[in-house]
N, C-alpha and C. Protein backbone atom coordinates (compact mmCIF):
# COMPACT_ATOMS: atom_id res chain seq x y z
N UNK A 1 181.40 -49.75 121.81
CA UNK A 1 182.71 -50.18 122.26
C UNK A 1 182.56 -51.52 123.00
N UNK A 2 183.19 -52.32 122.09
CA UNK A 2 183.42 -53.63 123.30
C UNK A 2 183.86 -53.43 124.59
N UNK A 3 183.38 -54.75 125.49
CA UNK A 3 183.84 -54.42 126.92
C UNK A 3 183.39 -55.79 127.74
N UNK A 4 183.82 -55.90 129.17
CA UNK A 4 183.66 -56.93 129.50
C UNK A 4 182.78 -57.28 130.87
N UNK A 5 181.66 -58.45 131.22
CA UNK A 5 181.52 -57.93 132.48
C UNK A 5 181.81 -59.29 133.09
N UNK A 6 181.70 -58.97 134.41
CA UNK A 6 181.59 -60.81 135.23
C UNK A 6 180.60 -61.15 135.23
N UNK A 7 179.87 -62.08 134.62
CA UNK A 7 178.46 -63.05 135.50
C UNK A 7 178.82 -63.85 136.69
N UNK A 8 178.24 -63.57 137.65
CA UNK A 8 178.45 -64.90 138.93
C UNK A 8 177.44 -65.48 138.54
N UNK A 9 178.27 -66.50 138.75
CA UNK A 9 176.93 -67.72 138.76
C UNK A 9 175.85 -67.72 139.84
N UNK A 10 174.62 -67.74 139.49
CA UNK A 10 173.26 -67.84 140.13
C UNK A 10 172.92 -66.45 140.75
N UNK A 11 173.51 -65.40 140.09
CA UNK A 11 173.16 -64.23 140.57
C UNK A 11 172.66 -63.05 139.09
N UNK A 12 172.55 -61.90 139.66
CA UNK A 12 172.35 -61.05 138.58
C UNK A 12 173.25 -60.47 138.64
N UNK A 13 174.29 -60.04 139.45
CA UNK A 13 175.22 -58.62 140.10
C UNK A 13 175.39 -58.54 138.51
N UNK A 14 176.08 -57.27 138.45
CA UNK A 14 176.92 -57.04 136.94
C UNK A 14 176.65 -55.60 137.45
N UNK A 15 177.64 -55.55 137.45
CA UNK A 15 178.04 -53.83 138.56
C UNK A 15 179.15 -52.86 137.96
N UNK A 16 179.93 -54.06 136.98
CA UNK A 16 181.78 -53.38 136.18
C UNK A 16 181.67 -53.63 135.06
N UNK A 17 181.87 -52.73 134.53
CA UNK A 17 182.60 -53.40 132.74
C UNK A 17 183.76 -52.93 133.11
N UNK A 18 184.38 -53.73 132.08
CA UNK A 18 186.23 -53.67 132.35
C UNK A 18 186.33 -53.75 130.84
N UNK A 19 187.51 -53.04 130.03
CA UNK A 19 188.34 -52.33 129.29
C UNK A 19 188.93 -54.12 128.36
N UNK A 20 188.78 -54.87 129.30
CA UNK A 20 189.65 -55.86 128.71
C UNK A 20 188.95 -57.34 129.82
N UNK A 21 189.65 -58.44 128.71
CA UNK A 21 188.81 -59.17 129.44
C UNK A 21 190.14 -60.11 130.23
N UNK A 22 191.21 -59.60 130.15
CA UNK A 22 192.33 -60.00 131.39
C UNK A 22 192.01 -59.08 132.89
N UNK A 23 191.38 -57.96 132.50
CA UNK A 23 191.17 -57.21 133.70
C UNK A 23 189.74 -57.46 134.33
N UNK A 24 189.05 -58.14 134.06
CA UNK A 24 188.22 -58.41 134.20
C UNK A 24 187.93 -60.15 134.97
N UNK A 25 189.07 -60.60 134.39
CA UNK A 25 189.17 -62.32 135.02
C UNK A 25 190.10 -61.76 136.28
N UNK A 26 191.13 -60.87 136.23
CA UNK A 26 191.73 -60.51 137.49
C UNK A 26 191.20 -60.28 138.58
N UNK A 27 189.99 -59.37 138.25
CA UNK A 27 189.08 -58.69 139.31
C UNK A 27 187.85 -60.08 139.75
N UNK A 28 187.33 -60.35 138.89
CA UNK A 28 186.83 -61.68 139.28
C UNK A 28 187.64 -63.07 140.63
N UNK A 29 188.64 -63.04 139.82
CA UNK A 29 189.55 -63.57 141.05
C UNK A 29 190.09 -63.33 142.11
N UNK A 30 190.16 -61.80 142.48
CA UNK A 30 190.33 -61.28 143.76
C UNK A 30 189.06 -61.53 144.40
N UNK A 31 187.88 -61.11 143.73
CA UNK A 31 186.36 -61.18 144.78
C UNK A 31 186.03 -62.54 145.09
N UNK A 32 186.81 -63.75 144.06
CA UNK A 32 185.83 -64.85 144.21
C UNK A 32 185.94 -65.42 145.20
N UNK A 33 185.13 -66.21 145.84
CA UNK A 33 184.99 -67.09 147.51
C UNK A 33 185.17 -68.50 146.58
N UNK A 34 185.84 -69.20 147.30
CA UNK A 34 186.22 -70.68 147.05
C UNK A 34 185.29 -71.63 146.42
N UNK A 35 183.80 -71.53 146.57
CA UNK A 35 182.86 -71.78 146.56
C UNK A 35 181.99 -71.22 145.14
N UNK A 36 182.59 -70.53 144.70
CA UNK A 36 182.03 -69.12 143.44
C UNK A 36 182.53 -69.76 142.17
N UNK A 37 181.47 -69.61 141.29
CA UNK A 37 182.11 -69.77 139.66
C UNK A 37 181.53 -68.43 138.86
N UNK A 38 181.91 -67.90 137.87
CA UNK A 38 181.59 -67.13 137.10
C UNK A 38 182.09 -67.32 135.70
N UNK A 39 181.55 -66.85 134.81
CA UNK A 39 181.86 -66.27 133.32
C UNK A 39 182.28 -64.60 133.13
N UNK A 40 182.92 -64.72 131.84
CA UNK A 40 183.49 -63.20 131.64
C UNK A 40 182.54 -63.15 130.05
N UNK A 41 181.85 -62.24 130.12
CA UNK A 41 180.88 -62.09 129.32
C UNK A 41 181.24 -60.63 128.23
N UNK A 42 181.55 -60.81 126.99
CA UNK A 42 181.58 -59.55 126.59
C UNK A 42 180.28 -59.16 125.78
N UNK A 43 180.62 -57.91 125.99
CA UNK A 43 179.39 -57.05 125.80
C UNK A 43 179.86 -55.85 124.53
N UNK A 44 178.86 -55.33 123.58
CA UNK A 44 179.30 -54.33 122.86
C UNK A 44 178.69 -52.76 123.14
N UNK A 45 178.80 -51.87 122.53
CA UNK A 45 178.04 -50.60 123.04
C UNK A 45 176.82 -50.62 123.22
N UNK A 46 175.99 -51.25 122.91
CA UNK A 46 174.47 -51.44 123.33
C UNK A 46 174.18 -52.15 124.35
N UNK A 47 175.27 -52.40 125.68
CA UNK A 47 175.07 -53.20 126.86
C UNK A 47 174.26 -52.11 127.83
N UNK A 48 172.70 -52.75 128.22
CA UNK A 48 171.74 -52.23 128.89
C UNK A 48 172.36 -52.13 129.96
N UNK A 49 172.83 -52.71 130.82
CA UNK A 49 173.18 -52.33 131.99
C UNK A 49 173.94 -51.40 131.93
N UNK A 50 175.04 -50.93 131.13
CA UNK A 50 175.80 -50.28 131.26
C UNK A 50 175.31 -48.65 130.92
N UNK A 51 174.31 -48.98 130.14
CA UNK A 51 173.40 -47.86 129.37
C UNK A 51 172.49 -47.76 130.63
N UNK A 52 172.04 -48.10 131.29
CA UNK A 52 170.96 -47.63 132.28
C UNK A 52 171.78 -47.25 133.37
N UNK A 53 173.05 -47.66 133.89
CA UNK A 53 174.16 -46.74 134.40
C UNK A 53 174.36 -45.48 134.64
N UNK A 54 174.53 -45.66 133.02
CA UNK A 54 174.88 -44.13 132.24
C UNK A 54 174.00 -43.27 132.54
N UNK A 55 172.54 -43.48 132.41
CA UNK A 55 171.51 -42.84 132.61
C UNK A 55 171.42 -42.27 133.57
N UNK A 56 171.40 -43.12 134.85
CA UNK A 56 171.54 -42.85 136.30
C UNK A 56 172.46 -42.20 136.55
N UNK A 57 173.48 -42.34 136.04
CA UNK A 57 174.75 -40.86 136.91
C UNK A 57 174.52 -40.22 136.26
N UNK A 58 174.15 -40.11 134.74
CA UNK A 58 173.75 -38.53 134.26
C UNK A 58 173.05 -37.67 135.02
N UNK A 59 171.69 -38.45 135.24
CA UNK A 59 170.47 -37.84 136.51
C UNK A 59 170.88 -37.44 137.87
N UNK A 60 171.98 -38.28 138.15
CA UNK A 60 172.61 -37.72 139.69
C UNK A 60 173.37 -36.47 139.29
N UNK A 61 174.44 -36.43 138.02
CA UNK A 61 175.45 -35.47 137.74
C UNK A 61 174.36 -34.25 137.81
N UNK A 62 173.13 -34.12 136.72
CA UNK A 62 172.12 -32.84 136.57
C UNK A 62 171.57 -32.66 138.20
N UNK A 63 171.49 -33.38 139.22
CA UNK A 63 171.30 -32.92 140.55
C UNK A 63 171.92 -32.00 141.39
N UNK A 64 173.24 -32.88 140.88
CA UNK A 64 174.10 -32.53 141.39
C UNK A 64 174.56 -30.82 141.14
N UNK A 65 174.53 -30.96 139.88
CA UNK A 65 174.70 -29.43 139.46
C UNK A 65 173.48 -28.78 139.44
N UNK A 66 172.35 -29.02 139.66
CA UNK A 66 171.28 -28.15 139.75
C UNK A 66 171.48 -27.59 140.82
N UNK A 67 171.95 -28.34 141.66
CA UNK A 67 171.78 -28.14 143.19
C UNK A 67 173.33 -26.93 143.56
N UNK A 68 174.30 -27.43 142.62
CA UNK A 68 175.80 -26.36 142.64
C UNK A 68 174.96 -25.04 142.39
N UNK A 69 174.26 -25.13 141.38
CA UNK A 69 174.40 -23.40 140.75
C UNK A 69 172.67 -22.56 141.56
N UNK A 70 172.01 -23.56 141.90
CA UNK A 70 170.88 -22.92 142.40
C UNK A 70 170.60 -22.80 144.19
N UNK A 71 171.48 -24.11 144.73
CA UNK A 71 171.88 -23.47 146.43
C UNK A 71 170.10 -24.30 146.83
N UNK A 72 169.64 -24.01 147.68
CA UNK A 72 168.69 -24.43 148.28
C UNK A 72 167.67 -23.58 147.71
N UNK A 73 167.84 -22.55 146.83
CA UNK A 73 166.47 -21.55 146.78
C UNK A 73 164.87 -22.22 146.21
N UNK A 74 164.20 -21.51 146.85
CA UNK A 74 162.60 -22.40 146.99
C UNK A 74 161.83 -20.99 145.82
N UNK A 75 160.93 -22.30 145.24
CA UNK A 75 159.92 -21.05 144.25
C UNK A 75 159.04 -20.26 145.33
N UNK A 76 158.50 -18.49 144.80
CA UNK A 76 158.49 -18.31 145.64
C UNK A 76 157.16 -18.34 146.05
N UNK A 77 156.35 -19.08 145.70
CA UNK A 77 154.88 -19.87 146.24
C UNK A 77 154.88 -20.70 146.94
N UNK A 78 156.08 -21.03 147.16
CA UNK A 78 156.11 -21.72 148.51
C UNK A 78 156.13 -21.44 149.61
């Protein structure tokens, strides 16, 4: 799925994809400091950042629920 992110200039951030790339120059323009330039960069479904994201809240979500359905209980060799 296409999608869009901000580059700031002289940085790495890239923290949002946005749906569209009007919503994406919007949001850029609320954060920017007077001083700031950026690009709106689109990206297609194989965007790494967005994929290593994904990854990461999956791993938090399986914590998260490991931790819902199993409570604090310890193996019992411990």
């Amino acid at each position: 799925m296409n999608h869009y992110h901000i580059r700031w200039a002289g940085s790495k951030i890239d923290w949002q994809a946005f749906q569209t790339k009007d919503e994406a120059v919007a949001e850029a323009e609320h954060l920017k400091r007077p001083d700031e330039n950026y690009n709106i960069e689109e990206r297609n479904g194989n965007c790494e950042g967005c994929l290593c994201r994904m990854r990461n809240t999956r791993s938090r979500d399986a914590d998260r629920n490991t931790q819902k359905v199993f409570g604090n209980i310890t193996h019992p060799s411990t």
